[in-house]
C-alpha atoms as a PDB file:
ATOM      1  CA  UNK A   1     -13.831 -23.162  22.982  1.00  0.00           C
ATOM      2  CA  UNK A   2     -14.548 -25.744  20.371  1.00  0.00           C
ATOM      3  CA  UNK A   3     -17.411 -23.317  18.444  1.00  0.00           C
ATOM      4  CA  UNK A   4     -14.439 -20.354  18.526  1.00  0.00           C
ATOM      5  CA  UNK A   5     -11.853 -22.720  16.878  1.00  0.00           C
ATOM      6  CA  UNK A   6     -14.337 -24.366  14.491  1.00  0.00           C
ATOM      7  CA  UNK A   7     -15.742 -20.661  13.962  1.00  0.00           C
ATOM      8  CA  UNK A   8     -11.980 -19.365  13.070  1.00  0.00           C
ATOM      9  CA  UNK A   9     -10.969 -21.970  11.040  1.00  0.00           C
ATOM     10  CA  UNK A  10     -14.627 -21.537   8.900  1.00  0.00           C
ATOM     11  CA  UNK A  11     -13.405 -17.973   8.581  1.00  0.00           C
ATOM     12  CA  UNK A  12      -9.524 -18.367   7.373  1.00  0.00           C
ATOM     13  CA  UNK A  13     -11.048 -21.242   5.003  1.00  0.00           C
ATOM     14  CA  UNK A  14     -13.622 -18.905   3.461  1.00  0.00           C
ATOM     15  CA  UNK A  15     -11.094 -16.231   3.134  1.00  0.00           C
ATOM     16  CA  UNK A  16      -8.326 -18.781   1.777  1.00  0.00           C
ATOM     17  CA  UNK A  17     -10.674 -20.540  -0.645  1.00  0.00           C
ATOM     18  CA  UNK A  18     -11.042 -18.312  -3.682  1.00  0.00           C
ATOM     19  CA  UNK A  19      -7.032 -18.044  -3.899  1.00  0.00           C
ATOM     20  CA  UNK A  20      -6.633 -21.905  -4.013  1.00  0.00           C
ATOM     21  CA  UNK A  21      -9.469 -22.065  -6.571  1.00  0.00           C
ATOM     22  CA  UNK A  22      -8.119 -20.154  -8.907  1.00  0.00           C
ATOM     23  CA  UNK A  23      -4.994 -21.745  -8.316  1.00  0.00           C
ATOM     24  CA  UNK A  24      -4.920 -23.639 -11.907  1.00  0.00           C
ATOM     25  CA  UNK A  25      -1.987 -26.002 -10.847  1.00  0.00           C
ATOM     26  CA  UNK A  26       0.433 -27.452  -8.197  1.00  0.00           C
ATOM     27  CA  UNK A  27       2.870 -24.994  -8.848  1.00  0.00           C
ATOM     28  CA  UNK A  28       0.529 -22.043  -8.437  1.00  0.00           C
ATOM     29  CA  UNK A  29      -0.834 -23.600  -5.101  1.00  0.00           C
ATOM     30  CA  UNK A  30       3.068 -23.542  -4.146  1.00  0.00           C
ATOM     31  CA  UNK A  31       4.002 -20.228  -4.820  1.00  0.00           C
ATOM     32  CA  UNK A  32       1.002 -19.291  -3.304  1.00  0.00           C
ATOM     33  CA  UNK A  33       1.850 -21.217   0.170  1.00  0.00           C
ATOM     34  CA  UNK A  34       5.770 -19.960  -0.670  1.00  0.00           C
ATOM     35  CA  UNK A  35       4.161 -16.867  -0.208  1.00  0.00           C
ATOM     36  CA  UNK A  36       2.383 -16.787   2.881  1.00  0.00           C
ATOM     37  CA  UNK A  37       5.341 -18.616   4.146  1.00  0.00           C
ATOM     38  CA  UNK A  38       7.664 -15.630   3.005  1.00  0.00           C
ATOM     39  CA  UNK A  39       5.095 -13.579   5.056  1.00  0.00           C
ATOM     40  CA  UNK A  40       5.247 -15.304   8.111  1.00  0.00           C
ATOM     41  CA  UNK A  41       8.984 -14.883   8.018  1.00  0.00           C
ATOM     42  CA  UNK A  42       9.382 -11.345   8.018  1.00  0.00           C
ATOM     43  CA  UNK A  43       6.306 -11.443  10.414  1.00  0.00           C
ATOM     44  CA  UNK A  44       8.191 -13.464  13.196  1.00  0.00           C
ATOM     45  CA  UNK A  45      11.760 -11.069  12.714  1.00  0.00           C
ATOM     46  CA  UNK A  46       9.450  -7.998  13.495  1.00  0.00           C
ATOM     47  CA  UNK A  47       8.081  -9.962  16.251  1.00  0.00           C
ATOM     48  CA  UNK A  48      10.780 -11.019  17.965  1.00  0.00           C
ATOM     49  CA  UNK A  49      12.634  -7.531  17.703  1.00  0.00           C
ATOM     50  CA  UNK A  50       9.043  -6.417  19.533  1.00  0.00           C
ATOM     51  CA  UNK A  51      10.162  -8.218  22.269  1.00  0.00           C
ATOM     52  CA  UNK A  52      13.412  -7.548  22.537  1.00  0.00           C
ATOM     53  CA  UNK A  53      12.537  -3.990  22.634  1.00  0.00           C
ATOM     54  CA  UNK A  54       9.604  -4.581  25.161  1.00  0.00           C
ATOM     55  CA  UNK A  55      12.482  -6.843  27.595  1.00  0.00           C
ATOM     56  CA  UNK A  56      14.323  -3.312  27.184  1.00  0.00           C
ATOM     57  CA  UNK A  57      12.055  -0.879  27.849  1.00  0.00           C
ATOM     58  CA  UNK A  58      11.255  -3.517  31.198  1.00  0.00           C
ATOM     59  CA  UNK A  59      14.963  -3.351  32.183  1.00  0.00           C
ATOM     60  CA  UNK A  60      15.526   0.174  32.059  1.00  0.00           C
ATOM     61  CA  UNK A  61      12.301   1.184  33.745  1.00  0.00           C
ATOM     62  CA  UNK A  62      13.363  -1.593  36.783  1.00  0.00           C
ATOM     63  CA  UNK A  63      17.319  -0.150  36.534  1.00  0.00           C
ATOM     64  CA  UNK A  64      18.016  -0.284  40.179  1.00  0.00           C
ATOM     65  CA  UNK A  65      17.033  -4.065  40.703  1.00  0.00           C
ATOM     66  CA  UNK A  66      19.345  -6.693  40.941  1.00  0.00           C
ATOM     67  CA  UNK A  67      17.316  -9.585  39.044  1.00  0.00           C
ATOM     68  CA  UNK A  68      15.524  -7.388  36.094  1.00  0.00           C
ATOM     69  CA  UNK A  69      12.409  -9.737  34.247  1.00  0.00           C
ATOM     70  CA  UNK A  70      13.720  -7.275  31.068  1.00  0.00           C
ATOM     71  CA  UNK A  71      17.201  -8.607  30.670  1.00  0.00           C
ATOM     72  CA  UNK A  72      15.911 -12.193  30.328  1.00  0.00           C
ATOM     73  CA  UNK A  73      13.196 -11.434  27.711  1.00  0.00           C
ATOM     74  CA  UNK A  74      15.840  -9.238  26.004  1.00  0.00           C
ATOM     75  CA  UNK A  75      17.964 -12.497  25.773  1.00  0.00           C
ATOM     76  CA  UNK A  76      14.984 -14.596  24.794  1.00  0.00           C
ATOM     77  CA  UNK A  77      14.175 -11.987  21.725  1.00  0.00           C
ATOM     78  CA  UNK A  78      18.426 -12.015  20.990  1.00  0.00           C
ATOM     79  CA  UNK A  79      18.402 -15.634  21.283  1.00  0.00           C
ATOM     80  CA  UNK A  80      14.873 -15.724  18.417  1.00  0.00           C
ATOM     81  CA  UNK A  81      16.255 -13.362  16.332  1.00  0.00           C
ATOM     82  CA  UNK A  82      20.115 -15.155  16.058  1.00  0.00           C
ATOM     83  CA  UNK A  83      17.972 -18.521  15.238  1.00  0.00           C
ATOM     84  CA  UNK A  84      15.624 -17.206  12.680  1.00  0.00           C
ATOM     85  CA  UNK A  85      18.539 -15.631  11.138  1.00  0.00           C
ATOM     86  CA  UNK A  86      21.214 -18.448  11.041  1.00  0.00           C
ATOM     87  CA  UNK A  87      18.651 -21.298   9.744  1.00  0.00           C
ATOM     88  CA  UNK A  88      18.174 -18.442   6.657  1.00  0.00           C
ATOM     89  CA  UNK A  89      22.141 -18.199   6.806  1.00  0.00           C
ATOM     90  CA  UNK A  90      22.171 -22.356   6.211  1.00  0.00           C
ATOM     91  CA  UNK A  91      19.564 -22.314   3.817  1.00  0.00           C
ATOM     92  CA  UNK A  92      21.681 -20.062   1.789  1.00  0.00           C
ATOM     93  CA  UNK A  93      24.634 -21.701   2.162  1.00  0.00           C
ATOM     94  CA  UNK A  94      22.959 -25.426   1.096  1.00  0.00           C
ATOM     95  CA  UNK A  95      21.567 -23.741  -2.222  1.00  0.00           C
ATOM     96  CA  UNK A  96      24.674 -22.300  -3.034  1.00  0.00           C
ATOM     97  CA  UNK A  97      26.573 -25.545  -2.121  1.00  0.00           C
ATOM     98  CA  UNK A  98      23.978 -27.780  -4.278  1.00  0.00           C
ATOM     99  CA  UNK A  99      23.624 -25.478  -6.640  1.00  0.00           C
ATOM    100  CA  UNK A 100      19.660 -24.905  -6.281  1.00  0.00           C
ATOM    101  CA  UNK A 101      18.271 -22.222  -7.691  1.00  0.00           C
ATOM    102  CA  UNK A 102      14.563 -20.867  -7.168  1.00  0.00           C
ATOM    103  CA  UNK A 103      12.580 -17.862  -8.160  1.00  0.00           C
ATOM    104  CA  UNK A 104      12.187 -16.923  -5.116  1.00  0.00           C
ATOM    105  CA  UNK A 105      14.541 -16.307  -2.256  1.00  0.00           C
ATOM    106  CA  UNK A 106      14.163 -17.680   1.039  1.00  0.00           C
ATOM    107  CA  UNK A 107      15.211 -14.373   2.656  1.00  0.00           C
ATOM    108  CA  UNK A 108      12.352 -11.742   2.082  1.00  0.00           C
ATOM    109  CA  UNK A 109      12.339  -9.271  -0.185  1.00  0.00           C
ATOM    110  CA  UNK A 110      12.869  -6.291   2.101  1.00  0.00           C
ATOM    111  CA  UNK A 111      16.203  -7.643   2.601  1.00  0.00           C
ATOM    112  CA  UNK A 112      18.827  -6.978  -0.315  1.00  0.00           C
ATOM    113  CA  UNK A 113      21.988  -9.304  -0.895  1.00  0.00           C
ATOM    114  CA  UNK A 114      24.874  -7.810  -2.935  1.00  0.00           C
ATOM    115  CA  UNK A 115      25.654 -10.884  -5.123  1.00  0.00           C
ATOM    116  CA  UNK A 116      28.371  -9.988  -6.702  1.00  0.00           C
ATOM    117  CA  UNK A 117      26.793  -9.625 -10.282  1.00  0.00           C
ATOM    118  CA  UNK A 118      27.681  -6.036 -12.542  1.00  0.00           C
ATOM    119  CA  UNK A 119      30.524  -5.449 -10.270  1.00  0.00           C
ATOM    120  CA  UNK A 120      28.644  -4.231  -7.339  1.00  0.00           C
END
């Protein structure tokens, strides 16, 4: 177990090191971690819609039962999904409220916010 985690981490440093090298300051090193961290994001969203689908696709194949697995991991993946999206909802709300202002959103890109700006 040890030689697979120690082999693992060997690999995601070897992969990771030439982007932090030529990482020239803290800043860069930021936005790249910012980054990866934006990634992440939309990777755990698709993931927990995955299971909320899956805890469907459970409940309507077991209809007839009374106590279906598939409705509780379709309320786990609601339950994720509400989370994920109401910390991004307070995020938002704290930068507007303090008046920060970044390059980069904390929602992902994919998303689009009508701000208000041109009359749109």
């Amino acid at each position: 177990m040890r030689k697979i985690i120690g082999s693992s981490f060997l690999a995601a440093a070897t992969v990771a090191l030439p982007a932090l090298a030529s990482a020239a300051t803290l800043l860069d090193t930021l936005a790249l971690f910012n980054t990866f961290l934006n990634a992440m994001i939309g990777l755990f969203i698709t993931l927990a819609i995955v299971v909320f689908f899956w805890g469907l696709i459970k409940y309507l194949m077991h209809a007839g039962e009374e106590a279906s697995e598939g409705l509780s991991i379709m309320f786990y993946g609601v339950i994720a999904i509400f989370v994920m999206v109401s910390i991004w909802g307070i995020i938002r709300l704290l930068q507007s409220t303090f008046k920060v202002t970044s390059t980069d959103p904390v929602i992902p890109k994919g998303i689009q916010i009508n701000t208000g700006v041109g009359g749109f």
